[in-house]
PDB file of N, CA and C in Angstrom:
ATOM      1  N   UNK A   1     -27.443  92.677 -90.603  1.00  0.00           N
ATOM      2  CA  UNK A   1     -28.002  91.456 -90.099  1.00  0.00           C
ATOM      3  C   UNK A   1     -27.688  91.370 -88.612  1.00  0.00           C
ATOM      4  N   UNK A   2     -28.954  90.917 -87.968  1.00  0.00           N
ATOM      5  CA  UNK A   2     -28.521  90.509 -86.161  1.00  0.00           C
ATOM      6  C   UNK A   2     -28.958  89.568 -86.336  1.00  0.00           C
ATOM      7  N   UNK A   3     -28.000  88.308 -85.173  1.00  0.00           N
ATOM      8  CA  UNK A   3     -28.900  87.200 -84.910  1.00  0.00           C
ATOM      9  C   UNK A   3     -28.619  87.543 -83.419  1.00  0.00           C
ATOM     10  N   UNK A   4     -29.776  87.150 -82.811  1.00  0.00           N
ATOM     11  CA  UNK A   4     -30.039  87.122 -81.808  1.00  0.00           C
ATOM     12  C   UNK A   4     -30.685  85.481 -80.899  1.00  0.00           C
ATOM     13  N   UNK A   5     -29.658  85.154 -80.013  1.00  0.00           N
ATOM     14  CA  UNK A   5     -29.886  84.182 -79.143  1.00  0.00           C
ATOM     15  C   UNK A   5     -29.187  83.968 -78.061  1.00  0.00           C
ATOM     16  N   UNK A   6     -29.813  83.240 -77.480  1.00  0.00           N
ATOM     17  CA  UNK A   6     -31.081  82.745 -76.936  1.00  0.00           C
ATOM     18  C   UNK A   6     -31.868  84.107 -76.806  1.00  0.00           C
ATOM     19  N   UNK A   7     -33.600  83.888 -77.309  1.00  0.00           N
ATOM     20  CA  UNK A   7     -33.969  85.016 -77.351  1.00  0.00           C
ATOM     21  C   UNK A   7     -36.104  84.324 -77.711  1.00  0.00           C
ATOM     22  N   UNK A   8     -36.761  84.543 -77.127  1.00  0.00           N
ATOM     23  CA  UNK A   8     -38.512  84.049 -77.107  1.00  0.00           C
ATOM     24  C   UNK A   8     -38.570  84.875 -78.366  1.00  0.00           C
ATOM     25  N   UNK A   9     -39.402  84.164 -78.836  1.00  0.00           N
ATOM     26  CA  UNK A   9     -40.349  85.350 -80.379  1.00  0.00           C
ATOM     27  C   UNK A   9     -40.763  86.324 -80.086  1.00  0.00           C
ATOM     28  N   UNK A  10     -41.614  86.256 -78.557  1.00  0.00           N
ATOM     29  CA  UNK A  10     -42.080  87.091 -78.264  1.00  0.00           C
ATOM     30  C   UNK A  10     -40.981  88.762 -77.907  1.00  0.00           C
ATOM     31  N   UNK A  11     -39.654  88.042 -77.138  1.00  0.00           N
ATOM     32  CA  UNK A  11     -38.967  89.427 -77.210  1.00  0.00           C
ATOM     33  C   UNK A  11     -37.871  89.662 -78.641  1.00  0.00           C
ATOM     34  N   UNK A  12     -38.180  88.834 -79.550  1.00  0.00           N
ATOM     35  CA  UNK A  12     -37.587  89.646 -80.637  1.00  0.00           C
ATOM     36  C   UNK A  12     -38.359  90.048 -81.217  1.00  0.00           C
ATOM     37  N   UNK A  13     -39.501  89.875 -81.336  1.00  0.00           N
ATOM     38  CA  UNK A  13     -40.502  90.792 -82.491  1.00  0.00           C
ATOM     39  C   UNK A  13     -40.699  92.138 -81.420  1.00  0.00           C
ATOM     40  N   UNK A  14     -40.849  92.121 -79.910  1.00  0.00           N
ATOM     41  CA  UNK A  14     -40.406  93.242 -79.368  1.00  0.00           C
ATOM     42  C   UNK A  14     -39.006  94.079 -80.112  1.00  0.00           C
ATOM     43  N   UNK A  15     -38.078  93.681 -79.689  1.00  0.00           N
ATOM     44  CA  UNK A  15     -37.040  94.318 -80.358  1.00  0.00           C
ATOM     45  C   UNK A  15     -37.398  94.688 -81.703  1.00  0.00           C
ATOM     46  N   UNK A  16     -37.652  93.884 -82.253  1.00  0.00           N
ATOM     47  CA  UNK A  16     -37.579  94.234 -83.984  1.00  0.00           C
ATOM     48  C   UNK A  16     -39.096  95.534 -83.872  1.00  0.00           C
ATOM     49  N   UNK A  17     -40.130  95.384 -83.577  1.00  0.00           N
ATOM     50  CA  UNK A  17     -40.981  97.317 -83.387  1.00  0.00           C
ATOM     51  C   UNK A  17     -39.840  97.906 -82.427  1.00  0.00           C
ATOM     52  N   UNK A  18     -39.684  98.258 -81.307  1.00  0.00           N
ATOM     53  CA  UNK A  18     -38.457  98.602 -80.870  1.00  0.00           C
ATOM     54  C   UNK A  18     -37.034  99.650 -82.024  1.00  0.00           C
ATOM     55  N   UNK A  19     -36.309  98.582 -82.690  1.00  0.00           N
ATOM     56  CA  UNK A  19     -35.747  98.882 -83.467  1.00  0.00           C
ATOM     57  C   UNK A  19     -36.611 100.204 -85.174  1.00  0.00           C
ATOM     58  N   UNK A  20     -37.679  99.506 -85.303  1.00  0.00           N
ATOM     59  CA  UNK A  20     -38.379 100.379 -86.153  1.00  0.00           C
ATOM     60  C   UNK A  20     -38.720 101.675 -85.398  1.00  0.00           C
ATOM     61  N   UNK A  21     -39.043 101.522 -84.445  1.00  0.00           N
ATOM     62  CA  UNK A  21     -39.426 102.995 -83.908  1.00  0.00           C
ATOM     63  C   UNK A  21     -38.570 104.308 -83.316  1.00  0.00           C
ATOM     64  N   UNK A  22     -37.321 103.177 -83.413  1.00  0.00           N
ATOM     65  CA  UNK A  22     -36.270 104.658 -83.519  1.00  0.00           C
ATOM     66  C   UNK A  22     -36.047 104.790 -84.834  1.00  0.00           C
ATOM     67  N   UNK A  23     -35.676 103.579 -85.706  1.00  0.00           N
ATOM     68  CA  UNK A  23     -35.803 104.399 -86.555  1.00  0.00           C
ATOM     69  C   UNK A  23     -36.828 105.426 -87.614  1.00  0.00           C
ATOM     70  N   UNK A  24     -37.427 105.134 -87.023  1.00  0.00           N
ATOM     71  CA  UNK A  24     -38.903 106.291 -87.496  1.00  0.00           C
ATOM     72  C   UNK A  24     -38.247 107.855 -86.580  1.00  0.00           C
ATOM     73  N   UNK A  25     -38.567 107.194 -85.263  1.00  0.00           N
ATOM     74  CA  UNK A  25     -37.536 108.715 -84.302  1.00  0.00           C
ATOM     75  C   UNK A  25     -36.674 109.466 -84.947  1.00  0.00           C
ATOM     76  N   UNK A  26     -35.613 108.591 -85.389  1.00  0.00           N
ATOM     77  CA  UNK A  26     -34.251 109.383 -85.796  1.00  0.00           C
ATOM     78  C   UNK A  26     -34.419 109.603 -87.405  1.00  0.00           C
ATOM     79  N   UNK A  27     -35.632 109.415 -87.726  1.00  0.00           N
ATOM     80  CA  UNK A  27     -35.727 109.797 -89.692  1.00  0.00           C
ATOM     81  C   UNK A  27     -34.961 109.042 -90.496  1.00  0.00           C
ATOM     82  N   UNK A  28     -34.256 107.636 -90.208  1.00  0.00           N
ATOM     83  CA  UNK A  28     -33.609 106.047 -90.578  1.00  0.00           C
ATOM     84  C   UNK A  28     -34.333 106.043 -91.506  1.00  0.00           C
ATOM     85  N   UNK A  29     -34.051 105.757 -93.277  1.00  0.00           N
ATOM     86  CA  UNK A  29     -35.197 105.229 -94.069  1.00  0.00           C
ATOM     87  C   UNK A  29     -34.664 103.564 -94.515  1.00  0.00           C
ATOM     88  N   UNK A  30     -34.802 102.985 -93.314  1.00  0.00           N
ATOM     89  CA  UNK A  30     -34.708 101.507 -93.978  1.00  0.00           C
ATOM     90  C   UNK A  30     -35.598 100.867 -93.238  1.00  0.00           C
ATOM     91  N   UNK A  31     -35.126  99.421 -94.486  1.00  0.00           N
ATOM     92  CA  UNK A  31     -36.263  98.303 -94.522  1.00  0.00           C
ATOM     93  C   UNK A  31     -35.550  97.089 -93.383  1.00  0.00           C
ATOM     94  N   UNK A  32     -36.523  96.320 -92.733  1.00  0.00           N
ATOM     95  CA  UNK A  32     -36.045  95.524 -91.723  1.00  0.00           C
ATOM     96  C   UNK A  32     -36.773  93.994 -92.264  1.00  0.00           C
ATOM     97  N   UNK A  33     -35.697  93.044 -92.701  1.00  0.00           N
ATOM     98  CA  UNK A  33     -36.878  91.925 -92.786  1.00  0.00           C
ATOM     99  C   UNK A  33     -36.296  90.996 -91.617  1.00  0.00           C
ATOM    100  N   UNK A  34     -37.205  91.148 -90.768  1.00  0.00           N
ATOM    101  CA  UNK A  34     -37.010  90.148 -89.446  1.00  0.00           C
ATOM    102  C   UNK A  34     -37.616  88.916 -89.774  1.00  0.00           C
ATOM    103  N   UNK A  35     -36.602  87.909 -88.905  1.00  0.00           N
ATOM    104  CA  UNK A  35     -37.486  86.515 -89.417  1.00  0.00           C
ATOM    105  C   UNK A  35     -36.739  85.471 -87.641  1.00  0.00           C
ATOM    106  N   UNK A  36     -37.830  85.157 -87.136  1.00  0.00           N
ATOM    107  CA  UNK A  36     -37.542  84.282 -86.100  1.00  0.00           C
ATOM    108  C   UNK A  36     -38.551  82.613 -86.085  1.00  0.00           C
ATOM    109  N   UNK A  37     -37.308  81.794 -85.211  1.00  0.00           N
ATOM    110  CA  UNK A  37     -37.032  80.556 -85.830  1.00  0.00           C
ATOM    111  C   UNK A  37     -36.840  80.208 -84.055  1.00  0.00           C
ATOM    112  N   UNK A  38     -37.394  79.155 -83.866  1.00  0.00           N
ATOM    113  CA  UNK A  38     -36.726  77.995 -82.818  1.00  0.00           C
ATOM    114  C   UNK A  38     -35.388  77.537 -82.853  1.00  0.00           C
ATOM    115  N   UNK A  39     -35.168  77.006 -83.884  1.00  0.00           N
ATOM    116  CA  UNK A  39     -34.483  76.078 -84.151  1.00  0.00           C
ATOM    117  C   UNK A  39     -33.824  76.502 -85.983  1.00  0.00           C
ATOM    118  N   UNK A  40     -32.427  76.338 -85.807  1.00  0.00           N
ATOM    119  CA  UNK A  40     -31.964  76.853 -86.911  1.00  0.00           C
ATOM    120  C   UNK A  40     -31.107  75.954 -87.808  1.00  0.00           C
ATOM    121  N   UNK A  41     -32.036  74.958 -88.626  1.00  0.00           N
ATOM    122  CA  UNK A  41     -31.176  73.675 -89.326  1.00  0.00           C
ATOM    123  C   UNK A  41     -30.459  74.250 -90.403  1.00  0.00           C
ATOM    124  N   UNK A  42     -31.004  74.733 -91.067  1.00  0.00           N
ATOM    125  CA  UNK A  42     -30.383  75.282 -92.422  1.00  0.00           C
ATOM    126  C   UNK A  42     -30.065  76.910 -92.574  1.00  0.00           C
ATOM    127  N   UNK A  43     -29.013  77.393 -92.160  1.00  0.00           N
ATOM    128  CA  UNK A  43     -28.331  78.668 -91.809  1.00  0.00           C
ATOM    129  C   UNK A  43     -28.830  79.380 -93.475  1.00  0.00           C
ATOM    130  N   UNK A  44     -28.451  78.968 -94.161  1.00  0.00           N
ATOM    131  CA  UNK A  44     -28.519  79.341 -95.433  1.00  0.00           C
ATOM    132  C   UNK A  44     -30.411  79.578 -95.793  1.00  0.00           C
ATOM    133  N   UNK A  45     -30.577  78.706 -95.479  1.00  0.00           N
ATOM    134  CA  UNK A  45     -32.163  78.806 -95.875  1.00  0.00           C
ATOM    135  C   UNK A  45     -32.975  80.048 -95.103  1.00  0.00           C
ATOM    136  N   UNK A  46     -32.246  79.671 -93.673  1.00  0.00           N
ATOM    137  CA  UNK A  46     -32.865  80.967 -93.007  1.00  0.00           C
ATOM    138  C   UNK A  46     -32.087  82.401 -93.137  1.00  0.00           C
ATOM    139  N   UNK A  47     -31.190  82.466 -93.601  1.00  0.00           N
ATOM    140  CA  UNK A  47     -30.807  83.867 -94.172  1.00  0.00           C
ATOM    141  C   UNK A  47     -31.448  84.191 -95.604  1.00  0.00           C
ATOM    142  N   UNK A  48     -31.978  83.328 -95.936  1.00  0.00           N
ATOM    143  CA  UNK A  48     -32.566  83.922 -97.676  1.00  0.00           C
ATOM    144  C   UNK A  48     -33.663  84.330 -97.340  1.00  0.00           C
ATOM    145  N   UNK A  49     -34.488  83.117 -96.087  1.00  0.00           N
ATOM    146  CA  UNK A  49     -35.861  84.254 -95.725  1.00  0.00           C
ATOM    147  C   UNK A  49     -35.870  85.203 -94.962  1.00  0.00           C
ATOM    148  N   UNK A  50     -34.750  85.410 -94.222  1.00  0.00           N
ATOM    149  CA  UNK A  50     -34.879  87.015 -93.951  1.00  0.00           C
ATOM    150  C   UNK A  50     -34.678  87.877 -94.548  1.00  0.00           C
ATOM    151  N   UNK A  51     -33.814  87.690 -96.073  1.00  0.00           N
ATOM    152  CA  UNK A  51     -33.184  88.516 -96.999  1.00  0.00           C
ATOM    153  C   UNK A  51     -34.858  88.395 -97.758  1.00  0.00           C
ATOM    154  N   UNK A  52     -35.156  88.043 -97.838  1.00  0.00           N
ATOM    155  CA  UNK A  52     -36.666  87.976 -98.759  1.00  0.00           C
ATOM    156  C   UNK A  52     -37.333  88.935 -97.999  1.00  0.00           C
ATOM    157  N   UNK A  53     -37.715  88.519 -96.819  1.00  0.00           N
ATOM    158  CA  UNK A  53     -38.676  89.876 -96.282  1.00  0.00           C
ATOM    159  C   UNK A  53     -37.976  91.094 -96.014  1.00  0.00           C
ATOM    160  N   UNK A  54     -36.579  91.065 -96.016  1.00  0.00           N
ATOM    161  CA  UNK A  54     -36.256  92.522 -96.526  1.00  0.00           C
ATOM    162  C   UNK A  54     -36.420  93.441 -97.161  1.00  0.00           C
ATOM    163  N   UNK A  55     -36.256  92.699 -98.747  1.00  0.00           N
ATOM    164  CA  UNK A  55     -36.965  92.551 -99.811  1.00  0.00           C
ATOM    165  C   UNK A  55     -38.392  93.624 -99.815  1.00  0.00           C
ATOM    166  N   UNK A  56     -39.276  92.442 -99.032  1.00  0.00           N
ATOM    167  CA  UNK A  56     -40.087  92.896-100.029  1.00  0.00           C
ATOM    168  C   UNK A  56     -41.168  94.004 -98.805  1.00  0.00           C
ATOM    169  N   UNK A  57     -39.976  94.191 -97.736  1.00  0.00           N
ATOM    170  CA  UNK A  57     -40.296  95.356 -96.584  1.00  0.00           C
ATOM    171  C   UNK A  57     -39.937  96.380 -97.374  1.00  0.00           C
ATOM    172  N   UNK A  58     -38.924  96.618 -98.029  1.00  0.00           N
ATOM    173  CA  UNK A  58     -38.428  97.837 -99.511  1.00  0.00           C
ATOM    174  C   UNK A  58     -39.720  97.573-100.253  1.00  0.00           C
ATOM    175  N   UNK A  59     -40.493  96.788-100.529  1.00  0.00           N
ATOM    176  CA  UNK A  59     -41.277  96.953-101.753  1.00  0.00           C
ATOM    177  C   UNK A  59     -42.506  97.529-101.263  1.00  0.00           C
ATOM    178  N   UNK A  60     -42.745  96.999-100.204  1.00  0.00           N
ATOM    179  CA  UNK A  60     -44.259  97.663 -99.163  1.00  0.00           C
ATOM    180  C   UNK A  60     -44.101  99.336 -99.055  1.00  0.00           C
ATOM    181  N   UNK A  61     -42.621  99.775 -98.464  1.00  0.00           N
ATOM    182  CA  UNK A  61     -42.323 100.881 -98.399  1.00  0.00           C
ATOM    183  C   UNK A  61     -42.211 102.008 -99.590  1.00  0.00           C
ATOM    184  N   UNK A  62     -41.557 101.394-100.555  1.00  0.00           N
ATOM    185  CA  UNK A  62     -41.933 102.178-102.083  1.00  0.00           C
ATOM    186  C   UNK A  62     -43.221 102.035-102.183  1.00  0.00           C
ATOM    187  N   UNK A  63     -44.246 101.533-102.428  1.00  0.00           N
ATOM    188  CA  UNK A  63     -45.668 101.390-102.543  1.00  0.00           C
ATOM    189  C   UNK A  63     -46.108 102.440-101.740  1.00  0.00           C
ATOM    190  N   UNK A  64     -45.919 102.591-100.409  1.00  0.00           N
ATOM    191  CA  UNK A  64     -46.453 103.327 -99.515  1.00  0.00           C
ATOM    192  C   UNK A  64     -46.034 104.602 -99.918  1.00  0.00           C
ATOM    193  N   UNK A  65     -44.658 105.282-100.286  1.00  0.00           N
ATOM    194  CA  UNK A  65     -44.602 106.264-100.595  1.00  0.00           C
ATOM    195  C   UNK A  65     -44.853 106.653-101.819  1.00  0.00           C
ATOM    196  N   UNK A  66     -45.517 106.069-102.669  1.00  0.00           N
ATOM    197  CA  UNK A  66     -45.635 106.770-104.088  1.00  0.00           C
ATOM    198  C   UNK A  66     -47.070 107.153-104.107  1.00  0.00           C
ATOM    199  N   UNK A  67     -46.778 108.381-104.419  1.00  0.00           N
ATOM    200  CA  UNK A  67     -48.469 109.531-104.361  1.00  0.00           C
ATOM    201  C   UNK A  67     -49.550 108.412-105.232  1.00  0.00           C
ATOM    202  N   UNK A  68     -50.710 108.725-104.960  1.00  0.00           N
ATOM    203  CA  UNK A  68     -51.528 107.790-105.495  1.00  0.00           C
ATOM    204  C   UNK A  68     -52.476 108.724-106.661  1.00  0.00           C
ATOM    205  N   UNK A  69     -52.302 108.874-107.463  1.00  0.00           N
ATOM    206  CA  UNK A  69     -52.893 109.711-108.759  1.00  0.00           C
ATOM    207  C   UNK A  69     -54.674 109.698-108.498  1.00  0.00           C
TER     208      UNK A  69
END
């Protein structure tokens, strides 16, 4: 997990392709569920939705790699 702040959407979803593209570079096989927020009321709430699109960034990625018959 990173949190990152003070930080625009615009340069963390930079970072976050950034971060994917080394790890594509360096042959990394993980899942990234990034999730950016203004404003952060409920710490808890916003760690479950980043843990969710983690989730289901692993599930896109199994999909993608399984041969298609």
């Amino acid at each position: 997990m990173v949190i990152c702040w003070p930080v625009t959407q615009e340069k963390f979803e930079q970072q976050v392709e950034a971060l994917r593209a080394a790890l594509v570079r360096h042959q990394v096989d993980a899942a990234i569920g990034s999730f950016w927020q203004s404003l952060v009321e409920d710490l808890s709430a916003f760690l479950r939705e980043a843990d969710d699109r983690m989730y289901r960034e692993k599930e896109r990625q199994k999909r993608a790699a399984r041969p298609s018959v």
